[in-house]
N, C-alpha and C. Protein backbone atom coordinates (compact mmCIF):
# COMPACT_ATOMS: atom_id res chain seq x y z
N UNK A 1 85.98 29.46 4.72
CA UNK A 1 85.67 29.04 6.05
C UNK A 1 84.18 28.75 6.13
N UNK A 2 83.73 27.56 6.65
CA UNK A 2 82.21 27.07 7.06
C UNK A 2 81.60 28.17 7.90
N UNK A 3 80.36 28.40 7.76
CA UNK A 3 80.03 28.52 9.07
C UNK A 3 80.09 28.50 10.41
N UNK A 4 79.98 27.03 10.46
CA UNK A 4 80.15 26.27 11.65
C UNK A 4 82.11 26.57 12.42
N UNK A 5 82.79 26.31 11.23
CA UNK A 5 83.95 26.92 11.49
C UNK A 5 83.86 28.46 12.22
N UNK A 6 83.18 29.09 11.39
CA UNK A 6 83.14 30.42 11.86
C UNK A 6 82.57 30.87 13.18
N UNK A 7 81.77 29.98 13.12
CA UNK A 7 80.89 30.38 14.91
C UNK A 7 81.64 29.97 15.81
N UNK A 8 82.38 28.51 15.89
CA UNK A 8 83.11 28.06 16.75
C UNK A 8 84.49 29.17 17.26
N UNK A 9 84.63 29.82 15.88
CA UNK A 9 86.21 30.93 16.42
C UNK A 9 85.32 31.78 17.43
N UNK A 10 84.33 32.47 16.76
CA UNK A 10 83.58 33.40 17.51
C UNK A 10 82.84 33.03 18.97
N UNK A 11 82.70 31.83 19.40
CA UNK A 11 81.95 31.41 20.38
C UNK A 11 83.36 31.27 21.40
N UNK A 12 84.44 31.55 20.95
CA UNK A 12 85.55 30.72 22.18
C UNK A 12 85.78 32.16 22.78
N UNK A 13 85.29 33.25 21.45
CA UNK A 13 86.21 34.67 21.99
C UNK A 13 85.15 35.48 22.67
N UNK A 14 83.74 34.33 23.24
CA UNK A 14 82.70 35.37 23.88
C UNK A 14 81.40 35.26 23.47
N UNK A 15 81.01 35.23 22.08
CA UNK A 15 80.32 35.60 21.08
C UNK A 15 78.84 34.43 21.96
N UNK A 16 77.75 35.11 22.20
CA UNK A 16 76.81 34.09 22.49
C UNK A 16 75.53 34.07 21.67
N UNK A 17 75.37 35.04 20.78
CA UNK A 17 74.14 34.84 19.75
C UNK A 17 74.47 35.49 18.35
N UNK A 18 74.53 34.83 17.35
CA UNK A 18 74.46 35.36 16.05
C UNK A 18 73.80 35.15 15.18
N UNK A 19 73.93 36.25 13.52
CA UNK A 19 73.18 36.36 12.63
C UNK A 19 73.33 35.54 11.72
N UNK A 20 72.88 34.17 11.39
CA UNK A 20 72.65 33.45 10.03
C UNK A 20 72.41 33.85 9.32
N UNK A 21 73.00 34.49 7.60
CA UNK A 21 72.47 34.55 6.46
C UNK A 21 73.16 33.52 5.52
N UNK A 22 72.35 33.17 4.41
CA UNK A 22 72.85 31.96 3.13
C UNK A 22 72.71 33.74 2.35
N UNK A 23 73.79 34.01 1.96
CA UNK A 23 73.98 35.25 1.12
C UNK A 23 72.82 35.15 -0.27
N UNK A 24 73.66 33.37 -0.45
CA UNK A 24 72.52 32.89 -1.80
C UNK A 24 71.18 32.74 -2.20
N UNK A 25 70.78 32.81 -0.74
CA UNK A 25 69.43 32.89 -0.92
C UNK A 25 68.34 33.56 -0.42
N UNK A 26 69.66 34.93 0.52
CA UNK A 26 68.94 36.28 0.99
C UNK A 26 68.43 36.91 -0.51
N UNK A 27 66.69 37.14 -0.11
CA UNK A 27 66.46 37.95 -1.25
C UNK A 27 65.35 37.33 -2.55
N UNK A 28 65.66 35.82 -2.44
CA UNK A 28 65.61 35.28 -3.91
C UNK A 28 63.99 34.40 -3.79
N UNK A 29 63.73 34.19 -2.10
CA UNK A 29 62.31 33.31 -2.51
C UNK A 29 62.52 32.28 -2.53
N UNK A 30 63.50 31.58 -2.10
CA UNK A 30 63.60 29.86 -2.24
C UNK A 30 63.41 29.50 -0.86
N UNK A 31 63.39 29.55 -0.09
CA UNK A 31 63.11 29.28 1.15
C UNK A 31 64.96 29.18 2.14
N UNK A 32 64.36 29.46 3.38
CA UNK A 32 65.86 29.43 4.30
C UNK A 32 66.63 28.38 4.14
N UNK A 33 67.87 27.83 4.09
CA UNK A 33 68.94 27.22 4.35
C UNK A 33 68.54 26.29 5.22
N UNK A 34 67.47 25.48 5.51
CA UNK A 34 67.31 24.65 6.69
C UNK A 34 68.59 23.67 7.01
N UNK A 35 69.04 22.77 5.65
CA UNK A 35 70.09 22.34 6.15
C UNK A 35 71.55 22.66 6.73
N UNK A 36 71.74 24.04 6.63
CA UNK A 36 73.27 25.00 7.16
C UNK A 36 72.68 25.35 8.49
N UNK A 37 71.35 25.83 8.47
CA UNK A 37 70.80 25.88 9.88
C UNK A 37 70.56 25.36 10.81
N UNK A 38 70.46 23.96 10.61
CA UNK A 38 70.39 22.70 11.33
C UNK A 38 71.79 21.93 11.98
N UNK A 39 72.68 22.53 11.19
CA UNK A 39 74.44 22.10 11.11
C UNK A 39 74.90 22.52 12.08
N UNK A 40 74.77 24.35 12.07
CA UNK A 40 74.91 25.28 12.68
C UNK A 40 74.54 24.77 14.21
N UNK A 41 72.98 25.01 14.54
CA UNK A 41 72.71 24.48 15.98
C UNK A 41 73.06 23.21 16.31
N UNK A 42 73.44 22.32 15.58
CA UNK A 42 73.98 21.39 16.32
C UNK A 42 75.11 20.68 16.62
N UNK A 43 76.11 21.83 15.90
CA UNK A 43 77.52 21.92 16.35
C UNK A 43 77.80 23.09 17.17
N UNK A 44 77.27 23.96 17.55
CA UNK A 44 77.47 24.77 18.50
C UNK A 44 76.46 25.25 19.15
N UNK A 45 76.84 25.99 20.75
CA UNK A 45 76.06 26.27 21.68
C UNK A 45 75.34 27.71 21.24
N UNK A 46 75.64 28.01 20.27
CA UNK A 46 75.05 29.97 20.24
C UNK A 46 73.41 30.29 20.06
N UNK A 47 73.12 30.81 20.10
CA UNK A 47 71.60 31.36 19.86
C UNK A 47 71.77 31.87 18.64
N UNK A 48 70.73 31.55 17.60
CA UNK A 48 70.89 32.02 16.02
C UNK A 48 69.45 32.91 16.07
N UNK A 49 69.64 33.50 15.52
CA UNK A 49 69.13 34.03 14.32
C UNK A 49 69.06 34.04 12.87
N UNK A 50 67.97 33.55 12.32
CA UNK A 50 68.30 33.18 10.92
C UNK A 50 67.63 33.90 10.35
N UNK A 51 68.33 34.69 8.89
CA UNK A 51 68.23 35.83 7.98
C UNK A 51 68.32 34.96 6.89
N UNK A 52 67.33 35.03 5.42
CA UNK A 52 67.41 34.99 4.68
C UNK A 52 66.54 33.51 3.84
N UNK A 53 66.16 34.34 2.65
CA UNK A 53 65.25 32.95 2.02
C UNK A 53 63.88 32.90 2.68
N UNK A 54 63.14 33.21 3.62
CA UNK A 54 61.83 33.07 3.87
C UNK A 54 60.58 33.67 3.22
N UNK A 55 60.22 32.52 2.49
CA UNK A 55 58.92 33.07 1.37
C UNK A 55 57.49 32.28 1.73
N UNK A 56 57.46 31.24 2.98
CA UNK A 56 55.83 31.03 3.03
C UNK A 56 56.18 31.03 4.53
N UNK A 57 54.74 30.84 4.70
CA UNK A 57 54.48 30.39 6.25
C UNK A 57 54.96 29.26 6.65
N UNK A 58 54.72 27.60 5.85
CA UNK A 58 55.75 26.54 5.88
C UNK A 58 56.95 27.28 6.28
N UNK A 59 57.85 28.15 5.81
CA UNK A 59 58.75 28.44 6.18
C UNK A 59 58.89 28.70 7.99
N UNK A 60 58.35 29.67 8.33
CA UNK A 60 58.11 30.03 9.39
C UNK A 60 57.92 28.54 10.31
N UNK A 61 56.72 28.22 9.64
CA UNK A 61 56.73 27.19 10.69
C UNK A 61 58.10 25.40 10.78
N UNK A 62 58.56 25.84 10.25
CA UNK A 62 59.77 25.02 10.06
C UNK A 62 61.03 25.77 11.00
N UNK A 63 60.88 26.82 11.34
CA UNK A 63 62.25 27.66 11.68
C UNK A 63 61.41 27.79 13.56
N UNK A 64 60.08 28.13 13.65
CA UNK A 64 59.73 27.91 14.59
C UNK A 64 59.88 26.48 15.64
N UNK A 65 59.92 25.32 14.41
CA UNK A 65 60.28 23.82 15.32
C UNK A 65 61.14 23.93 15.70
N UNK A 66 62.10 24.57 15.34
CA UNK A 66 63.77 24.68 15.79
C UNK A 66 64.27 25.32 16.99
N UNK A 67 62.94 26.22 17.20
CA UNK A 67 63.26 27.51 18.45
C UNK A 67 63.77 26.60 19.63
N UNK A 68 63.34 25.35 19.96
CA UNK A 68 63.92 24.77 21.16
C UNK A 68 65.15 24.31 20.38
N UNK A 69 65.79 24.60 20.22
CA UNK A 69 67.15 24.20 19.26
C UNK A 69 68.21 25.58 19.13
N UNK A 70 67.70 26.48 20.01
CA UNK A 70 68.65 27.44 19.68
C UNK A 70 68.18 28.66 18.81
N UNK A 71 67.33 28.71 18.46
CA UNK A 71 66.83 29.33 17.25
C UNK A 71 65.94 30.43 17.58
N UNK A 72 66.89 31.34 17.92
CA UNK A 72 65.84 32.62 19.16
C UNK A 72 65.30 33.71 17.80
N UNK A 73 65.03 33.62 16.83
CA UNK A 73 64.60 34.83 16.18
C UNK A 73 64.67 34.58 14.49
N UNK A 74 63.79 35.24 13.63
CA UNK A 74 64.23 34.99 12.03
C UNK A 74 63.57 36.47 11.77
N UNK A 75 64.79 36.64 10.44
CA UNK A 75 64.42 37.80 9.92
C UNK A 75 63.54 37.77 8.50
N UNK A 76 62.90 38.31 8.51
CA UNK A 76 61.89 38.71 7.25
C UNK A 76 61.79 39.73 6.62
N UNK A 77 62.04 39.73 4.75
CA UNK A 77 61.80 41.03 4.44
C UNK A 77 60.73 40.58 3.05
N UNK A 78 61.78 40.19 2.16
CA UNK A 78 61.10 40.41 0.73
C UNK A 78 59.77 39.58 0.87
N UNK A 79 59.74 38.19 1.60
CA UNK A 79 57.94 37.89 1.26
C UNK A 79 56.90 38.85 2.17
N UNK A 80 57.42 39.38 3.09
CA UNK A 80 56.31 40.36 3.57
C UNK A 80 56.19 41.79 2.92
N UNK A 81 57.34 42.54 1.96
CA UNK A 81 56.97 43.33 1.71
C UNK A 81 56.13 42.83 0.21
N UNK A 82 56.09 41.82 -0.32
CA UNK A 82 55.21 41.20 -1.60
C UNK A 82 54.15 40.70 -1.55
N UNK A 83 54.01 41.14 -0.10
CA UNK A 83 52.47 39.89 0.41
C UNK A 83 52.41 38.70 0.35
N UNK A 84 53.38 37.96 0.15
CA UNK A 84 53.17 36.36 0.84
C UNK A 84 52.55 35.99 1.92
N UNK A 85 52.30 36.98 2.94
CA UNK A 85 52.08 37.02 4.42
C UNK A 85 52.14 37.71 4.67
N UNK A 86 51.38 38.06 5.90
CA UNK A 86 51.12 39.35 6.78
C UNK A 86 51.77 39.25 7.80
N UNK A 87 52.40 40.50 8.59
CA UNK A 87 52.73 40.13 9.83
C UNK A 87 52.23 39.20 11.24
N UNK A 88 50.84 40.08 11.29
CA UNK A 88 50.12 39.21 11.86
C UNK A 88 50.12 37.46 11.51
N UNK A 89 50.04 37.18 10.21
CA UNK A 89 50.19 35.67 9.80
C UNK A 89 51.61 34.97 10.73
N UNK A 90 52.43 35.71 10.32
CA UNK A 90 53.87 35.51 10.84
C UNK A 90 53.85 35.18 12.34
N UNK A 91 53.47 36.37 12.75
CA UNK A 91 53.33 36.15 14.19
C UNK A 91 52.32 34.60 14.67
N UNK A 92 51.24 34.98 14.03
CA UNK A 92 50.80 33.62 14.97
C UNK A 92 51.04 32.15 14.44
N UNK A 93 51.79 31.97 13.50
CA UNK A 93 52.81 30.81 12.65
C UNK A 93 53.39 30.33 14.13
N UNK A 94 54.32 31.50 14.72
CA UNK A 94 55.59 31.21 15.23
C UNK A 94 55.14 31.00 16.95
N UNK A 95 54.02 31.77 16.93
CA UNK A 95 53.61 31.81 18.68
C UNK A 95 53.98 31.20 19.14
């Protein structure tokens, strides 16, 4: 099942914001899924959150253009705990 498949079951039974992860590339440093993420908001109405793959600030600021698109939040782990970026960096990327 797609994604997009998947949100649509979940959006009829209520569901108004969920968690995006690319399993494949939680973890690994290649950067987020922009194109599943882009699919995602613009086949359905939900508020995302997107988990997974974020290793620069480019990143950030690519997931930030999207925020008027649905795109209420991203999660961050492995480039901030490796120092790619600082929180603070993060934060004012996305302001």
């Amino acid at each position: 099942m797609t994604a997009v498949t998947f949100a649509h079951r979940i959006q009829r039974q209520g569901v108004r914001r969920v968690l995006y992860t690319d399993i494949a590339r939680d973890g690994m440093m290649k950067g987020p899924n922009m194109q599943g993420l882009r699919k995602l908001v613009a086949h359905t109405s939900l508020e995302v959150i997107m988990s997974g793959g974020v290793t620069t600030l480019d990143d950030l600021r690519r997931l930030a253009a999207l925020a008027v698109q649905s795109v209420v939040g991203v999660i961050v782990g492995r480039a901030l705990y490796e120092g790619a970026f600082t929180l603070a960096e993060a934060i004012a990327v996305t302001a």
